[in-house]
Protein backbone atom coordinates (compact mmCIF):
# COMPACT_ATOMS: atom_id res chain seq x y z
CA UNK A 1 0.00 0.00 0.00
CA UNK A 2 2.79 2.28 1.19
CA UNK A 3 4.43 1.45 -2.76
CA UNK A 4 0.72 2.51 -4.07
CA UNK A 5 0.90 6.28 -2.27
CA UNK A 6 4.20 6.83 -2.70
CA UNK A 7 3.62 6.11 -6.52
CA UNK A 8 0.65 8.49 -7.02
CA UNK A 9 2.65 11.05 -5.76
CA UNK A 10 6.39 10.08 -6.52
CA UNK A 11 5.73 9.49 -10.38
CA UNK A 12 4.63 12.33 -12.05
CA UNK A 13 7.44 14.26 -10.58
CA UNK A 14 9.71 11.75 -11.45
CA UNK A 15 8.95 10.76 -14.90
CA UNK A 16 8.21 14.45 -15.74
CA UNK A 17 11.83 14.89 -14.74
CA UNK A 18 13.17 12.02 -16.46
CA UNK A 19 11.74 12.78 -19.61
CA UNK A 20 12.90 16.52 -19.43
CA UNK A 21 16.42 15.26 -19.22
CA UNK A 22 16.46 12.74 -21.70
CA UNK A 23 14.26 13.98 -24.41
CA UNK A 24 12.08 12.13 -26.75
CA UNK A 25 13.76 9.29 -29.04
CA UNK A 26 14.02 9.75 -32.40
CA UNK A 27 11.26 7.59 -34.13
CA UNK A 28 11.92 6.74 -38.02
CA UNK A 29 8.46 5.95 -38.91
CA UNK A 30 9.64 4.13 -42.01
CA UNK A 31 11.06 1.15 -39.85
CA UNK A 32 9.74 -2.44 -40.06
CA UNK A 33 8.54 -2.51 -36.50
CA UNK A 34 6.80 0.62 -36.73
CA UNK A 35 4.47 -0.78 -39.55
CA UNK A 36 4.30 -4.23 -37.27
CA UNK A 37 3.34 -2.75 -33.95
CA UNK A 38 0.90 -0.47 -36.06
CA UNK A 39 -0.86 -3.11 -37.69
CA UNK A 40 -0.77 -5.24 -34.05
CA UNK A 41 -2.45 -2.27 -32.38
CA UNK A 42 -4.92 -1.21 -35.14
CA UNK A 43 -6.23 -4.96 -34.94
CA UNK A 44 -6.63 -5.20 -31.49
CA UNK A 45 -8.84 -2.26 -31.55
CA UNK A 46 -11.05 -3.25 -34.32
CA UNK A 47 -11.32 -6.56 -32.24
CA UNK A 48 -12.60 -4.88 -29.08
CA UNK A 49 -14.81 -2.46 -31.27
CA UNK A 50 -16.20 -5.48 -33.34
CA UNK A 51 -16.87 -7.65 -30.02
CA UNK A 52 -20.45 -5.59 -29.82
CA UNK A 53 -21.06 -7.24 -26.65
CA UNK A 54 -23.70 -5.75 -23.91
CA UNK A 55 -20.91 -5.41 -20.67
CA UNK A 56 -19.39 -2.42 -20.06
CA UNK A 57 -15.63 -1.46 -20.19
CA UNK A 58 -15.65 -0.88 -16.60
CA UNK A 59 -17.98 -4.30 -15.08
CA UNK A 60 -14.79 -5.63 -16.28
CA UNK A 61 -12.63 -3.34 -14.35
CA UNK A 62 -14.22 -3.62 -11.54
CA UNK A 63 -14.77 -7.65 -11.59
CA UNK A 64 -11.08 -7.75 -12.10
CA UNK A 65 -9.91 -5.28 -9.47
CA UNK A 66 -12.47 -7.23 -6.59
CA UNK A 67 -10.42 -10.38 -8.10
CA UNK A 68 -7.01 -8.86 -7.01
CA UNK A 69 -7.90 -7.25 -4.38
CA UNK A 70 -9.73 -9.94 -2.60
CA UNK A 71 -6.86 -12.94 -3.37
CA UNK A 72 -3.49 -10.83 -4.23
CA UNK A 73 -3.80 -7.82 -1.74
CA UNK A 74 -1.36 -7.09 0.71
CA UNK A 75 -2.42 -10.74 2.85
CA UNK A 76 -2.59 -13.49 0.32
CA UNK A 77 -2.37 -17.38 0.88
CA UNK A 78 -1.72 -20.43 -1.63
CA UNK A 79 -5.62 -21.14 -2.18
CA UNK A 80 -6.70 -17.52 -2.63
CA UNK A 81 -3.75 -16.80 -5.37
CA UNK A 82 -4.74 -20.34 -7.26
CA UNK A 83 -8.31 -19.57 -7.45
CA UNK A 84 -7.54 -15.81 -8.68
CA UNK A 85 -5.64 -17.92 -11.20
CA UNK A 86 -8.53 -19.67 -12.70
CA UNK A 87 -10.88 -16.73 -12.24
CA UNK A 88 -8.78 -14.07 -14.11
CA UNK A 89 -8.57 -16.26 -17.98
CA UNK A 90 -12.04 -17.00 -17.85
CA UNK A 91 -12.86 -13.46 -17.36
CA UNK A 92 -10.25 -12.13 -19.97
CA UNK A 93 -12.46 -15.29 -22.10
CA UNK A 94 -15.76 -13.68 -21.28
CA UNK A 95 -14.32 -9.87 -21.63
CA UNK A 96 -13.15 -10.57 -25.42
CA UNK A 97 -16.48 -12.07 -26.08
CA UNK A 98 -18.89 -9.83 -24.03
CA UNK A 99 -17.27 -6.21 -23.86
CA UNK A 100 -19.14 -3.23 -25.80
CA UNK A 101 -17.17 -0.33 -26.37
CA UNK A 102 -19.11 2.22 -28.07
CA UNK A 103 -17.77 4.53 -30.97
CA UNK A 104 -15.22 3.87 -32.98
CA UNK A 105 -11.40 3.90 -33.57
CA UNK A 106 -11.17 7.13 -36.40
CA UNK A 107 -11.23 9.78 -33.68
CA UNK A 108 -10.43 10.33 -29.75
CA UNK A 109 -12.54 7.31 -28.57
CA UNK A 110 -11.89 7.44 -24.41
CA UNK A 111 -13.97 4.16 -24.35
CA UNK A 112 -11.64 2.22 -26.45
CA UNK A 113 -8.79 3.43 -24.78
CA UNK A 114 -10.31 2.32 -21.44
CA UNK A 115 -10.91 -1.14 -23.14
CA UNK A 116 -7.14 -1.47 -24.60
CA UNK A 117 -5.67 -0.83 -20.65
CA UNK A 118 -8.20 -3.49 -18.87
CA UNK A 119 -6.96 -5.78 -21.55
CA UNK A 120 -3.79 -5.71 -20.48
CA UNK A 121 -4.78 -5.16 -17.07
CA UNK A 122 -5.91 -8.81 -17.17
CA UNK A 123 -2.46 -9.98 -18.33
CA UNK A 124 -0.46 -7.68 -15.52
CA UNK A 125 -3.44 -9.39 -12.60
CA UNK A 126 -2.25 -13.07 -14.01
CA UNK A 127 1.16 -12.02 -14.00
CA UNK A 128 1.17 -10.78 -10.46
CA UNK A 129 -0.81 -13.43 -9.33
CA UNK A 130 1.46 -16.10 -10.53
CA UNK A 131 4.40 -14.16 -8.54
CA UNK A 132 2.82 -14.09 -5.99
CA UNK A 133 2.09 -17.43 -5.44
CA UNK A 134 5.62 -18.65 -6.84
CA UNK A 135 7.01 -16.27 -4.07
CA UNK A 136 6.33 -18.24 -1.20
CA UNK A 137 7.74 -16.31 1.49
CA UNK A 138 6.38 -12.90 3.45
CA UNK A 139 8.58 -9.58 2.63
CA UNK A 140 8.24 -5.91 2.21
CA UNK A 141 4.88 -5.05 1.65
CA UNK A 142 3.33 -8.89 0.87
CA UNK A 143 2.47 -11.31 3.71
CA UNK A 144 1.79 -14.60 3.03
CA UNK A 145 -0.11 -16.49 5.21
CA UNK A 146 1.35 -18.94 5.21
CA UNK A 147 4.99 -17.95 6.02
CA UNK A 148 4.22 -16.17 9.31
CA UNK A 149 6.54 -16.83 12.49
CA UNK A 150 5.28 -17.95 15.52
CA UNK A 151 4.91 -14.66 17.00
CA UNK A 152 2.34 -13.52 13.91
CA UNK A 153 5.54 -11.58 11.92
CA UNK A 154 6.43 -12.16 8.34
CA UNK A 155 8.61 -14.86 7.72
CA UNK A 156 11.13 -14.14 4.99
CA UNK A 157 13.17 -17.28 2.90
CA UNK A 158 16.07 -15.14 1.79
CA UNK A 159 17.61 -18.44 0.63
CA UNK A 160 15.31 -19.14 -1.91
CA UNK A 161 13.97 -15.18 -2.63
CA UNK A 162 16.94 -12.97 -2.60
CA UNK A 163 16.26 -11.71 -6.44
CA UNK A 164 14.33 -9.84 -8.70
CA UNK A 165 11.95 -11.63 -10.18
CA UNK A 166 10.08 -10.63 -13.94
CA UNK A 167 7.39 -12.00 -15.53
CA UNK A 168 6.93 -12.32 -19.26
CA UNK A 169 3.93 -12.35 -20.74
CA UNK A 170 3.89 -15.05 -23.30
CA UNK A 171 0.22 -15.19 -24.47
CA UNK A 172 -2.98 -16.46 -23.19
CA UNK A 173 -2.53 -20.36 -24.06
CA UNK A 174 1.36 -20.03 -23.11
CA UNK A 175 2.92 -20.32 -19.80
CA UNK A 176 4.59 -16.99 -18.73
CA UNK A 177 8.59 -16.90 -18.47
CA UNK A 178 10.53 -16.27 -14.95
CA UNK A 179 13.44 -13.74 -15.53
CA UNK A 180 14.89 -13.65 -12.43
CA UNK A 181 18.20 -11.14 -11.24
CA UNK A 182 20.31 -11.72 -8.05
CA UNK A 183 20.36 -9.39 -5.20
CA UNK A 184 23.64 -9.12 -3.42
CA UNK A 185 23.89 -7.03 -0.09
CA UNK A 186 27.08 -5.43 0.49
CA UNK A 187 26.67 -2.81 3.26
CA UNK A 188 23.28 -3.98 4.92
CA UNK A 189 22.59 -7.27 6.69
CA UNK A 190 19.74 -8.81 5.45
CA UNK A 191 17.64 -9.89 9.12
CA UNK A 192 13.96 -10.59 9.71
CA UNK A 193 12.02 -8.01 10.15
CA UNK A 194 9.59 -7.53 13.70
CA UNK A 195 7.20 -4.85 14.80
CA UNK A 196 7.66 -5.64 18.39
């Protein structure tokens, strides 16, 4: 939670600042990719316009967010994260067959936007989800239930955990890849943390 309010106010300030430094990237609009991630992105809009279903954009939103929210919140446990892992493809199923987004994609259509980031909203919940339950320990932020000490703390497994784990998103019918990056701790012990 502490991540999610530090982040509302921590970002703009911070990628306004990054960007004013760096600049924007030259883009040479006659490059391969450009004509490949144009033709990926004009599809996938006249998919979600052509679905002409009777939910709304934001049902979806908000079935999804009571999904993560309810199984990978801040307390999570093995059967809450496994269940939110069945739940979440059959409602990316159901939104790709049921979602109406109204207007259409030649002009500023808000709507279809909307539709485009719950989309991939479903991806990111799976993805997190799946971390979440590979990352069987408590730490920062995340407390597993089931790795508690005795005493009701979180229970860290630094031999197993100390890394950086990333997710790629591989497709709907394709298991997701585990890039994971070492941590080493030079200067600060690593020691289990207690509120006491």
């Amino acid at each position: 939670m502490q991540g999610l309010a530090d982040g509302y106010f921590v970002i703009p300030y911070t990628i306004a600042d990054y960007l004013a430094r760096v600049g924007p990237a030259r883009t040479d609009v006659q490059h391969p990719a450009f004509d490949d991630v144009k033709r990926e992105v004009m599809g996938r809009n006249a998919m979600l316009l052509n679905v002409n279903g009777r939910r709304t954009v934001d049902s979806f939103h908000r079935e999804l967010g009571q999904i993560v929210w309810d199984s990978c919140g801040m307390a999570r446990n093995r059967q809450g994260l496994e269940r939110a892992l069945q739940e979440i493809p059959v409602l990316r199923e159901r939104f790709w067959k049921e979602v109406r987004v109204p207007g259409n994609g030649e002009e500023l259509n808000q709507s279809l936007e909307k539709a485009g980031r719950v989309a991939d909203f479903m991806e990111l919940a799976e993805l997190m989800c799946r971390d979440a339950l590979y990352r069987e320990e408590s730490c920062g932020g995340h407390f597993r239930e089931e790795s508690q000490t005795e005493e009701g703390e979180a229970k860290r497994d630094d031999e197993r955990f100390t890394h950086v784990a990333a997710w790629e998103w591989t497709g709907p019918d394709s298991e997701p890849r585990l890039h994971k990056e070492p941590l080493t701790f030079e200067h600060v012990p690593l020691s289990q943390r207690s509120y006491k």
